[in-house]
Protein backbone atom coordinates (compact mmCIF):
# COMPACT_ATOMS: atom_id res chain seq x y z
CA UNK A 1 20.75 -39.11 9.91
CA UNK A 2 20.52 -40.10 13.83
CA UNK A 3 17.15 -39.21 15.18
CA UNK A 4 19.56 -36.70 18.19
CA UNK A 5 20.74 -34.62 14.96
CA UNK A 6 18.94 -32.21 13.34
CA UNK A 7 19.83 -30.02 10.42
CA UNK A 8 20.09 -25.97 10.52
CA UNK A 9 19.98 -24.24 6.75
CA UNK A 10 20.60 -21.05 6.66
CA UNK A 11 20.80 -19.57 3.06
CA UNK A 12 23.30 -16.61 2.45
CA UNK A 13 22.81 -15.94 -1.56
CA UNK A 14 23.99 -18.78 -3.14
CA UNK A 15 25.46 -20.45 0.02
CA UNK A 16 24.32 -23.13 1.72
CA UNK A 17 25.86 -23.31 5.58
CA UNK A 18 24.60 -26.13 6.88
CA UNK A 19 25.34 -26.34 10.77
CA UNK A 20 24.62 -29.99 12.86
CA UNK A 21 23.36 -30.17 16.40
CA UNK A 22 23.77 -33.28 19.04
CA UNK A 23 20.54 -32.66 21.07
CA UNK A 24 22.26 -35.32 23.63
CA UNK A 25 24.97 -32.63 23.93
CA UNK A 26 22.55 -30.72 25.09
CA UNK A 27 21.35 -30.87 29.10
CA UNK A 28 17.73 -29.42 29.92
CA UNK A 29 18.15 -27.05 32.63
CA UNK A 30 15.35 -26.00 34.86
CA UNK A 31 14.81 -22.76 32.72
CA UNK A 32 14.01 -25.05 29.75
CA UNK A 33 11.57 -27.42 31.66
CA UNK A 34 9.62 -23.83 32.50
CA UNK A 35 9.92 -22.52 29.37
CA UNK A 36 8.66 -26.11 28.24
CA UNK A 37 5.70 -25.59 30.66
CA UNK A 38 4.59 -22.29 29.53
CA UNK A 39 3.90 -23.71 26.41
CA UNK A 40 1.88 -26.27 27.17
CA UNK A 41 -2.07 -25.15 26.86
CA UNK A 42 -3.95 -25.72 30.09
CA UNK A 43 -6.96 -23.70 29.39
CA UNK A 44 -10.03 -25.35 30.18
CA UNK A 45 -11.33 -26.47 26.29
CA UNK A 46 -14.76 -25.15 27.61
CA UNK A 47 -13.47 -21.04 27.60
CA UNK A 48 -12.23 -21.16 24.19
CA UNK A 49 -13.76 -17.99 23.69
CA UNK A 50 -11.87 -16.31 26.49
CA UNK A 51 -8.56 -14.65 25.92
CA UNK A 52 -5.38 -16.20 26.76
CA UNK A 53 -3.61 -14.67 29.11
CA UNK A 54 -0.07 -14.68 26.77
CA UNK A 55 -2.16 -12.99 24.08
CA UNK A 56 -3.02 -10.09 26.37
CA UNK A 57 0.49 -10.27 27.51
CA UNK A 58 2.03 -10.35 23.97
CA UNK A 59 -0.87 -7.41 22.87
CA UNK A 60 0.50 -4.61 25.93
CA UNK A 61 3.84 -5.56 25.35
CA UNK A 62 2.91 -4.75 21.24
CA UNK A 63 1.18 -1.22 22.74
CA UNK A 64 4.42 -0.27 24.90
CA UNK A 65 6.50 -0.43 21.63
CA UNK A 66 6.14 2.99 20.33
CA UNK A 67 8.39 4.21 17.94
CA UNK A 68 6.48 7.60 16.37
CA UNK A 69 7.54 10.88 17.57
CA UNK A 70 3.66 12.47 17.04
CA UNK A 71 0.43 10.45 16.98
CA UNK A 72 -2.79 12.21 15.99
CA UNK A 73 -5.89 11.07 17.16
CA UNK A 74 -8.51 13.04 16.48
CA UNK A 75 -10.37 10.80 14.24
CA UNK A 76 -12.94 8.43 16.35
CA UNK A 77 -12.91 5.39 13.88
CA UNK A 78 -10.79 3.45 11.77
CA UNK A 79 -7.82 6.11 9.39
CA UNK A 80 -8.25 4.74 5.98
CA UNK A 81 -5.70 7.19 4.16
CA UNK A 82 -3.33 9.61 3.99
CA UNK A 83 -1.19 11.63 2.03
CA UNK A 84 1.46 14.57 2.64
CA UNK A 85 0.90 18.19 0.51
CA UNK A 86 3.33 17.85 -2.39
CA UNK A 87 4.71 21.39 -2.19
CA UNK A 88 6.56 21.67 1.42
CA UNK A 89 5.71 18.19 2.99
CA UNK A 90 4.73 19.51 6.57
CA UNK A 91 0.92 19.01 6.43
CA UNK A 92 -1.01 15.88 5.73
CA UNK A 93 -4.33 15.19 5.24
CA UNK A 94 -6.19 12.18 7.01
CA UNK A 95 -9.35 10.00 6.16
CA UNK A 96 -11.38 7.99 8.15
CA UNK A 97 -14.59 5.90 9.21
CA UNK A 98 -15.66 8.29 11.09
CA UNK A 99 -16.82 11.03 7.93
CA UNK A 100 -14.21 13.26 8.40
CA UNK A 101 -10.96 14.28 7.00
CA UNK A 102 -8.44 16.35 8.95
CA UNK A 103 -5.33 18.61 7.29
CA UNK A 104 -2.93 19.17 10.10
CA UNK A 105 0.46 19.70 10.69
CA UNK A 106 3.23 17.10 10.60
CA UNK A 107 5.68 18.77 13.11
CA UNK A 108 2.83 19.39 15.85
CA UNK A 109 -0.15 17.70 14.98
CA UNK A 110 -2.48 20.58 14.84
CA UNK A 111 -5.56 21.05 12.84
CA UNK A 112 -5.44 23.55 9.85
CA UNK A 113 -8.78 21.64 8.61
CA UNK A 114 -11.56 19.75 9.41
CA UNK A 115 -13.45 18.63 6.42
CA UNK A 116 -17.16 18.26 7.28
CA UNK A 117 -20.13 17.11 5.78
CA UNK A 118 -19.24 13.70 4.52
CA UNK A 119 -21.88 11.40 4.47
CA UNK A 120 -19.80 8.50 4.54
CA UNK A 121 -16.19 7.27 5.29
CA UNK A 122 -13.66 8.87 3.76
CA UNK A 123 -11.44 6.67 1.59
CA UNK A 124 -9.50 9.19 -0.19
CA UNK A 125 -7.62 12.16 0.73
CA UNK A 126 -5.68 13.80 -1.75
CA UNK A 127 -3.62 17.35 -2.17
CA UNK A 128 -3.53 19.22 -5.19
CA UNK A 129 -0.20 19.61 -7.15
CA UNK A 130 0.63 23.25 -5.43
CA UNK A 131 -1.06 22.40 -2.47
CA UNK A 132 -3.19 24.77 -2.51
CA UNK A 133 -6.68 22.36 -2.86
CA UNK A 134 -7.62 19.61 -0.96
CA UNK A 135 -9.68 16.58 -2.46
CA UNK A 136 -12.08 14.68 0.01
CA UNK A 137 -14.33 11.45 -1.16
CA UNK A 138 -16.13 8.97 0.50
CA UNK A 139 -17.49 5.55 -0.17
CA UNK A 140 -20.75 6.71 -0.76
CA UNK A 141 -19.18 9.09 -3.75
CA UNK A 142 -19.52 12.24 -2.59
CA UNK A 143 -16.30 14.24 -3.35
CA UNK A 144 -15.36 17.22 -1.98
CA UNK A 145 -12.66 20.13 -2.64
CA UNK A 146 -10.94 22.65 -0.24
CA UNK A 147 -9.24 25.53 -0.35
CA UNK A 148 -6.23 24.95 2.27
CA UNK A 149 -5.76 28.57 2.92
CA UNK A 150 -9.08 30.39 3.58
CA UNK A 151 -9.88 26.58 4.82
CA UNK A 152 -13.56 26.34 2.45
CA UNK A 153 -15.51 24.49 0.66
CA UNK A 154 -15.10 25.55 -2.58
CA UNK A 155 -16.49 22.68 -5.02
CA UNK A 156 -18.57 19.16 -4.65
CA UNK A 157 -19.85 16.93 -6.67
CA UNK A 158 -21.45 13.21 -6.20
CA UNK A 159 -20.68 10.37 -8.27
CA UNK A 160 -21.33 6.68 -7.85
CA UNK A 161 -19.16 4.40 -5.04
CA UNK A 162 -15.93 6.14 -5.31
CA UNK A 163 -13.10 3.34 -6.06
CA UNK A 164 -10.41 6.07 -6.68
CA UNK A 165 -9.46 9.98 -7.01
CA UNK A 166 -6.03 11.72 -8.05
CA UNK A 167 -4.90 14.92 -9.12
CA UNK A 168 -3.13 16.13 -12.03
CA UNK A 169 0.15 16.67 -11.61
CA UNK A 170 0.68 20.10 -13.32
CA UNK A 171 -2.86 21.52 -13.03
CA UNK A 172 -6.02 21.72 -10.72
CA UNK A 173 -7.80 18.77 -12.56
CA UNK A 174 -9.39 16.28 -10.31
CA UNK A 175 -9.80 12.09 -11.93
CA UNK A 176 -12.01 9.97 -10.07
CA UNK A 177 -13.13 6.29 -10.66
CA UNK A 178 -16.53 4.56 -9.65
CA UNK A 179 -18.32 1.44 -8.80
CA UNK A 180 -19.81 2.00 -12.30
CA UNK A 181 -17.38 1.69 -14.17
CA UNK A 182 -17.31 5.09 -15.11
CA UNK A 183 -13.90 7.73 -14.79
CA UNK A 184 -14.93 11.52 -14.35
CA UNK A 185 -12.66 14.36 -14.62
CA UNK A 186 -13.23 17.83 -13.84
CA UNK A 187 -11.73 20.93 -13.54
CA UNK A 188 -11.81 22.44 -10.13
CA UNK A 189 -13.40 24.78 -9.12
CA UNK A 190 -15.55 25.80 -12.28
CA UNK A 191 -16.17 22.21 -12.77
CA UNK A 192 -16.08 21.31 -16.25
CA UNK A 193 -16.71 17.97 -16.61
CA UNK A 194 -15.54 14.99 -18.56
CA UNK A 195 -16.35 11.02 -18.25
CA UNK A 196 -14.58 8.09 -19.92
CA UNK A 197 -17.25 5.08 -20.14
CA UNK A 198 -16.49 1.80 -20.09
CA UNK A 199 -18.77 -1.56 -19.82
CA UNK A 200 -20.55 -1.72 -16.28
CA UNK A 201 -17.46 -2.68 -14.65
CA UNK A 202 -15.63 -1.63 -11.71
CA UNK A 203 -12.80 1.04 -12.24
CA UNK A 204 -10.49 -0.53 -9.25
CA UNK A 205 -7.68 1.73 -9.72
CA UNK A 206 -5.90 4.63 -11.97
CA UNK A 207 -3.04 6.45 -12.48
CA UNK A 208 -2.30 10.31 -14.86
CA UNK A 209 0.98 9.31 -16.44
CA UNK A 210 3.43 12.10 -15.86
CA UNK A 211 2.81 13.70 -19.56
CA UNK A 212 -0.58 14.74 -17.72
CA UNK A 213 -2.41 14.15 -21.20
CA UNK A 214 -2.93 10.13 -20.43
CA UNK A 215 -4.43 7.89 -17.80
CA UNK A 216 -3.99 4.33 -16.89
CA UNK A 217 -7.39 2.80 -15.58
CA UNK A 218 -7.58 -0.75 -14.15
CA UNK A 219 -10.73 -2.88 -13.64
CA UNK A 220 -12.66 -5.05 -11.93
CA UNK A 221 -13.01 -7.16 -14.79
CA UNK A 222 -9.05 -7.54 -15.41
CA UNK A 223 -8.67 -5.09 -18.17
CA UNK A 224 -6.39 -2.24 -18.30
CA UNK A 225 -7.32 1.38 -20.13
CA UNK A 226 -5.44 4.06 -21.48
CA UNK A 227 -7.00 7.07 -21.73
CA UNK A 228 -6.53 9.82 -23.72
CA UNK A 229 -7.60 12.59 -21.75
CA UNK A 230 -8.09 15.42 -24.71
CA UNK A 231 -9.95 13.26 -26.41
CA UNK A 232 -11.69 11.27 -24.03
CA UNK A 233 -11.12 7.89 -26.18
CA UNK A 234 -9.21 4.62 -25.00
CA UNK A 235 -6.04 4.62 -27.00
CA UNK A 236 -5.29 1.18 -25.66
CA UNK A 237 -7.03 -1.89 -24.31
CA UNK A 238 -5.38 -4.81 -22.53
CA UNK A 239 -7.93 -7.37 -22.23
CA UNK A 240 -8.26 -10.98 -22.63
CA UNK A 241 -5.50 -13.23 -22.04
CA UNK A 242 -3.09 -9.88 -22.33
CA UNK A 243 -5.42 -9.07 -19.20
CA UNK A 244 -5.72 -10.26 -15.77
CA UNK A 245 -8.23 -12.71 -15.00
CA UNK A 246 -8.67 -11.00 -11.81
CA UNK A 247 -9.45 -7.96 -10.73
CA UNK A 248 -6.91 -4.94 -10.89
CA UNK A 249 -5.77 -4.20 -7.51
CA UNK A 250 -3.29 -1.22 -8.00
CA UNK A 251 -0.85 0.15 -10.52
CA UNK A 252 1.58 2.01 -10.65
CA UNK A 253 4.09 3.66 -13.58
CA UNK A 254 7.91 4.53 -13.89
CA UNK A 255 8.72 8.35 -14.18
CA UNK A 256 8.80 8.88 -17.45
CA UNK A 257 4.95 7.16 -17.85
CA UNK A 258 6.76 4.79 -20.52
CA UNK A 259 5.53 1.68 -18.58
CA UNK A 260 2.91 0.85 -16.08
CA UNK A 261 2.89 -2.06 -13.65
CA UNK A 262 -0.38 -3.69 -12.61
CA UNK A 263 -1.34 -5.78 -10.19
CA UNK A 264 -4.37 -8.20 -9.34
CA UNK A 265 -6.30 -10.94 -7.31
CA UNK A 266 -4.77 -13.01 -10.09
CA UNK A 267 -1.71 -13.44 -8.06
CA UNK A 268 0.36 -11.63 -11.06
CA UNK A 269 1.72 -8.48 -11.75
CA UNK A 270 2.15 -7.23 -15.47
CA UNK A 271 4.40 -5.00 -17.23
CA UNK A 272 3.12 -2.55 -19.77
CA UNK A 273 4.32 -0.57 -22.57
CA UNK A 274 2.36 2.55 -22.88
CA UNK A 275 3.16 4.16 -26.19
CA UNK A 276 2.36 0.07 -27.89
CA UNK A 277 -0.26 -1.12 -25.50
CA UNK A 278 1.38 -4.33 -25.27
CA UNK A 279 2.42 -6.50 -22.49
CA UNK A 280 6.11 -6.85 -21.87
CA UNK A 281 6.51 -8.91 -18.96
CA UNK A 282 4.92 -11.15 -16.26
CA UNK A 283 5.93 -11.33 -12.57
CA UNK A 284 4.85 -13.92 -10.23
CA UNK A 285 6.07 -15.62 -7.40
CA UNK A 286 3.69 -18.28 -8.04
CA UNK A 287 5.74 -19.55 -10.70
CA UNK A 288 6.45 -23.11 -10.61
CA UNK A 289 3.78 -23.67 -8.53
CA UNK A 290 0.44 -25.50 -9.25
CA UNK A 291 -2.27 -23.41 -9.91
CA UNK A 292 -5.03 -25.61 -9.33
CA UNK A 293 -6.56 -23.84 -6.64
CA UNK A 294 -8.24 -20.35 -7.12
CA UNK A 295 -8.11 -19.66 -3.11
CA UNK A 296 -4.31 -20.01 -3.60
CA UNK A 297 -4.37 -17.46 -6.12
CA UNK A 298 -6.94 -15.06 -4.22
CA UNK A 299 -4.67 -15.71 -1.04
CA UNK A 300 -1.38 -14.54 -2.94
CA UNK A 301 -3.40 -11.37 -4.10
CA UNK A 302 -0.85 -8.16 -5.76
CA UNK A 303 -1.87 -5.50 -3.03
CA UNK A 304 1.00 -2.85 -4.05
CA UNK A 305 3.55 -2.40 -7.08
CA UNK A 306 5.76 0.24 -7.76
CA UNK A 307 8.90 1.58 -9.92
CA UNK A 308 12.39 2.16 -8.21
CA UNK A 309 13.36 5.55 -9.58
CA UNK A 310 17.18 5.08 -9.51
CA UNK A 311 17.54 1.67 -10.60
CA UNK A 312 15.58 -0.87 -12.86
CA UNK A 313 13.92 -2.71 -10.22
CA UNK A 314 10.08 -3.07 -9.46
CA UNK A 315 8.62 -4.20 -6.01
CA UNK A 316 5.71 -6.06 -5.99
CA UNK A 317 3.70 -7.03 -2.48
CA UNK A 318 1.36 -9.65 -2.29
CA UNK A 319 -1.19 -10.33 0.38
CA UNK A 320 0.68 -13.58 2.02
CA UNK A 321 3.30 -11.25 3.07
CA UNK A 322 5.75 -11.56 0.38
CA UNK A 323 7.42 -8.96 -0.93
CA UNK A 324 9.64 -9.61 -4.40
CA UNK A 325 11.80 -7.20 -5.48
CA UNK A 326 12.51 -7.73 -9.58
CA UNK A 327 15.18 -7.04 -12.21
CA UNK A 328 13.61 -5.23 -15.08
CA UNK A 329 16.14 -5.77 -18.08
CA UNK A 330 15.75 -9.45 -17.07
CA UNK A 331 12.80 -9.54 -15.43
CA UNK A 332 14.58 -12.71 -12.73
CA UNK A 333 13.12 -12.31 -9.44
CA UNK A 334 16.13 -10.49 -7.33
CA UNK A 335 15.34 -11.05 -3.34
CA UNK A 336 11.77 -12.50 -1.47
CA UNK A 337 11.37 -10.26 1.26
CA UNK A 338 9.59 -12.18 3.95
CA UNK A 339 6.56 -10.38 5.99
CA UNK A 340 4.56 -11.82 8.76
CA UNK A 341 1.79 -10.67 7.75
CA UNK A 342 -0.47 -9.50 3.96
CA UNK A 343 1.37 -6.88 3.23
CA UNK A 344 -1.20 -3.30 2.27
CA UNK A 345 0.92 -1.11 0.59
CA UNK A 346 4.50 0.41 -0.47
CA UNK A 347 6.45 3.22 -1.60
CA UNK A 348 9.76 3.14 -3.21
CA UNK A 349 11.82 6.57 -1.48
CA UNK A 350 12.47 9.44 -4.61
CA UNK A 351 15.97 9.02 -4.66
CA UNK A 352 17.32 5.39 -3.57
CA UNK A 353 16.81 2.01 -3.57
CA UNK A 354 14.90 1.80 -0.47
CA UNK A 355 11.50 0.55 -0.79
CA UNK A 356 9.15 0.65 2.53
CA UNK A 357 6.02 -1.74 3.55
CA UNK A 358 3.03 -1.22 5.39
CA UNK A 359 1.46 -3.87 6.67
CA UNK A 360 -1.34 -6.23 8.32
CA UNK A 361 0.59 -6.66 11.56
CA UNK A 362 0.42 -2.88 12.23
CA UNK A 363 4.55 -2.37 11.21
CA UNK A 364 6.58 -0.26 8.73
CA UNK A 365 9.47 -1.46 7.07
CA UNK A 366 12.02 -0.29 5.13
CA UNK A 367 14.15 -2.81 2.82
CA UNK A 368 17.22 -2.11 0.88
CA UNK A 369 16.33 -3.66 -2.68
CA UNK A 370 19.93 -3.83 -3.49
CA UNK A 371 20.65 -6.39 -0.58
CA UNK A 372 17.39 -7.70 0.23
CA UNK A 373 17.76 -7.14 3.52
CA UNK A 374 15.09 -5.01 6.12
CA UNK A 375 17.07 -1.57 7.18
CA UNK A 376 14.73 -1.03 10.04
CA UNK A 377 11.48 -1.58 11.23
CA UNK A 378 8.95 1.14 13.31
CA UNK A 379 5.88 0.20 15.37
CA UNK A 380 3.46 1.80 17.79
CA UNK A 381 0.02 0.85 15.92
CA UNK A 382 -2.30 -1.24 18.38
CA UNK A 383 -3.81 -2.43 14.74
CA UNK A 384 -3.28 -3.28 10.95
CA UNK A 385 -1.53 0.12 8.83
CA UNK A 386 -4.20 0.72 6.29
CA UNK A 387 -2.08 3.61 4.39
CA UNK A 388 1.07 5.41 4.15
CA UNK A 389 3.13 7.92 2.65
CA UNK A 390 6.94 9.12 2.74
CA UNK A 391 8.42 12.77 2.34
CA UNK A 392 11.04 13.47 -0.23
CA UNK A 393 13.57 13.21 1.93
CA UNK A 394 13.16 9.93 2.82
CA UNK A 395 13.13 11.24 6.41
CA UNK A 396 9.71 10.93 7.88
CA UNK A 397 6.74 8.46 7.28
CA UNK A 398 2.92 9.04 8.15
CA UNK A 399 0.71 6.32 8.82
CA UNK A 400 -2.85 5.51 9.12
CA UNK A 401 -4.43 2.63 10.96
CA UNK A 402 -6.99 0.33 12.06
CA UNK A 403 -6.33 1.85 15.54
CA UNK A 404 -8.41 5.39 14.67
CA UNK A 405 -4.71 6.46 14.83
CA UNK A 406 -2.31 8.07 12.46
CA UNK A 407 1.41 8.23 13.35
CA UNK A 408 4.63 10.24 12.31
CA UNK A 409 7.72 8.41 12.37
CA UNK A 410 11.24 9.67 12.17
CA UNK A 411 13.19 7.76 9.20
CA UNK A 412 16.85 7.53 10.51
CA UNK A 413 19.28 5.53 8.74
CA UNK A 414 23.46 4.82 9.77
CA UNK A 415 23.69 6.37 6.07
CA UNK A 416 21.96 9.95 6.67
């Protein structure tokens, strides 16, 4: 081809439409020769340090986007997590860097709750299944449980570096998992107490299946537990080369608890049966690929899986900003969903195929897994999303950030 052409691929499916350009067709106006100029660098190489003036420029411009209809700010350091109570939906509870969580209300942003006495930050925030407790732990393992109405302290307890905590869905059971190794369950507020050992190993992540009588544990180490939690024994243990050999990031299972999806530094995702213990299917977008290098595979990280509910797809998002959206009966990889930056987490909405992304650029996405293509996008974080979570309807979003912010955003779709 002449060196004046030059190619334009667009890909639609299966379609290629491939579109040639005469560049000697095409007359540079003075608009183009500025536009030209502004790119060109002429910082003095001796400032590198200094800020750019487009970067500012690009940064306020960022800041004036705001898309939220509330923004709470009364944390004073980074907002590591959130989640909405389970029951009605209208309050959530905050975490942050600052050793403090906050339960306030979604409509109006006022404070129902400040949970004191923290000694470190607060990485998880949790409500109970009839939202009627609220779980508080930070880093330093010191967990916490309040009662939402008379707003007290009604239970603590400290445990080793706190990886994880969930409730039980039917009861007021509280699982936690530890630097150690170690899962503890208890039941709030008497405090009966139960641990699950396991070698000296990180416990990265976990998950009650919806029976309520198993867990799913995932470690540092690349394993993957089942728990009974009756009997307190591991009724299945995917290890080995049926393991990762990474550590677990997250995991996540469908709603009947008949599979669970894990994901790791590894780069893959796996897909287990639960009742069998055995390992039904691998998903990686690194297929193909050389694997050579372990920083590729650290780069390419699984930060987030999860199960659509209506149709047998799983999302999986990876830390280069990739998000693949898989069939399950055939487990072919469906659409690549493109981010411009790691991606931290998703949620797949209750009751369609619309799966949303948090993510490293400080934006929330939604994506129609059907399609393949991004529904909308919201912004108004001055930093990286760190956590979010979706009501049932599908119709509102909180976030929490990098930016000591967390932010309500209105969901609207053309088909609501």
């Amino acid at each position: 081809m002449d060196n004046t052409e030059q190619n334009a691929i667009e890909l639609h499916g299966d379609e290629e439409i491939v579109e040639v350009i005469d560049l000697n067709d095409i007359e540079p106006g003075p608009d183009d020769l500025a536009d030209d100029l502004e790119d060109v660098d002429f910082e003095d190489p001796g400032n590198a340090d200094d800020e750019g003036w487009e970067t500012e420029d690009e940064m306020e411009a960022d800041m004036e986007q705001d898309d939220s209809e509330l923004t709470f700010s009364k944390h004073t350091g980074l907002v590591f997590c959130v989640s909405l109570d389970p029951l009605t939906n209208s309050l959530a509870v905050t975490g942050g860097e600052d050793d403090r969580a906050f339960v306030w209300r979604v409509n109006d942003g006022e404070v129902l709750l400040e949970c004191m006495g923290h000694k470190d930050s607060v990485t998880c925030a949790v409500f109970s299944h009839d939202s009627s407790l609220v779980a508080t732990g930070d880093m330093s393992g010191l967990i916490k449980v309040w009662k939402v109405e008379t707003k007290e302290e009604i239970w603590s307890f400290e445990v080793g570096d706190l990886e994880w905590m969930e409730w039980h869905p039917g009861a007021p059971v509280l699982l936690a998992g530890t630097n150690d190794g170690n899962v503890w369950m208890w039941k709030i507020p008497a405090g009966d107490c139960k641990t699950f050992q396991s070698a000296a190993c990180q416990s990265t992540s976990g998950k009650i299946l919806p029976d309520g009588k198993r867990a799913a544990v995932g470690y540092e180490d690349g394993t993957m537990r089942v728990w009974d939690l009756k009997q307190g024994n591991a009724v299945h243990v995917i290890k080995g080369q049926d393991g990762h050999q990474g550590a677990l990031t997250c995991l996540a299972c469908n709603k009947d608890g008949s599979l669970v999806l894990t994901g790791s530094v590894d780069g893959n995702a796996k897909l287990i049966n639960t009742s069998t213990g055995k390992v039904v299917g691998v998903f990686s977008v690194d297929k193909g690929k050389g694997r050579g290098s372990k920083d590729e595979d650290d780069n390419n990280s699984v930060e987030s899986v999860g199960f659509c509910n209506i149709l047998p797809l799983v999302a999986v998002a990876y830390l280069d900003g990739t998000l693949a959206i898989y069939d399950l009966p055939t487990q072919a990889l469906r659409h690549r969903c493109q981010h411009e930056a790691g991606i931290v987490h998703l949620q797949w909405e209750e009751s369609s195929s619309v799966v949303s992304t948090c993510s490293l650029d400080g934006a929330l996405r939604l994506w129609d897994a059907r399609s393949g293509y991004m529904v909308s996008e919201y912004r108004g974080h001055a930093a990286e999303i760190l956590d979010f979570t979706i009501n049932r309807e599908a119709s509102l979003a909180v976030t929490a950030s990098g930016d000591n912010q967390a932010k309500v955003f209105c969901l609207q779709r053309p088909d609501r």
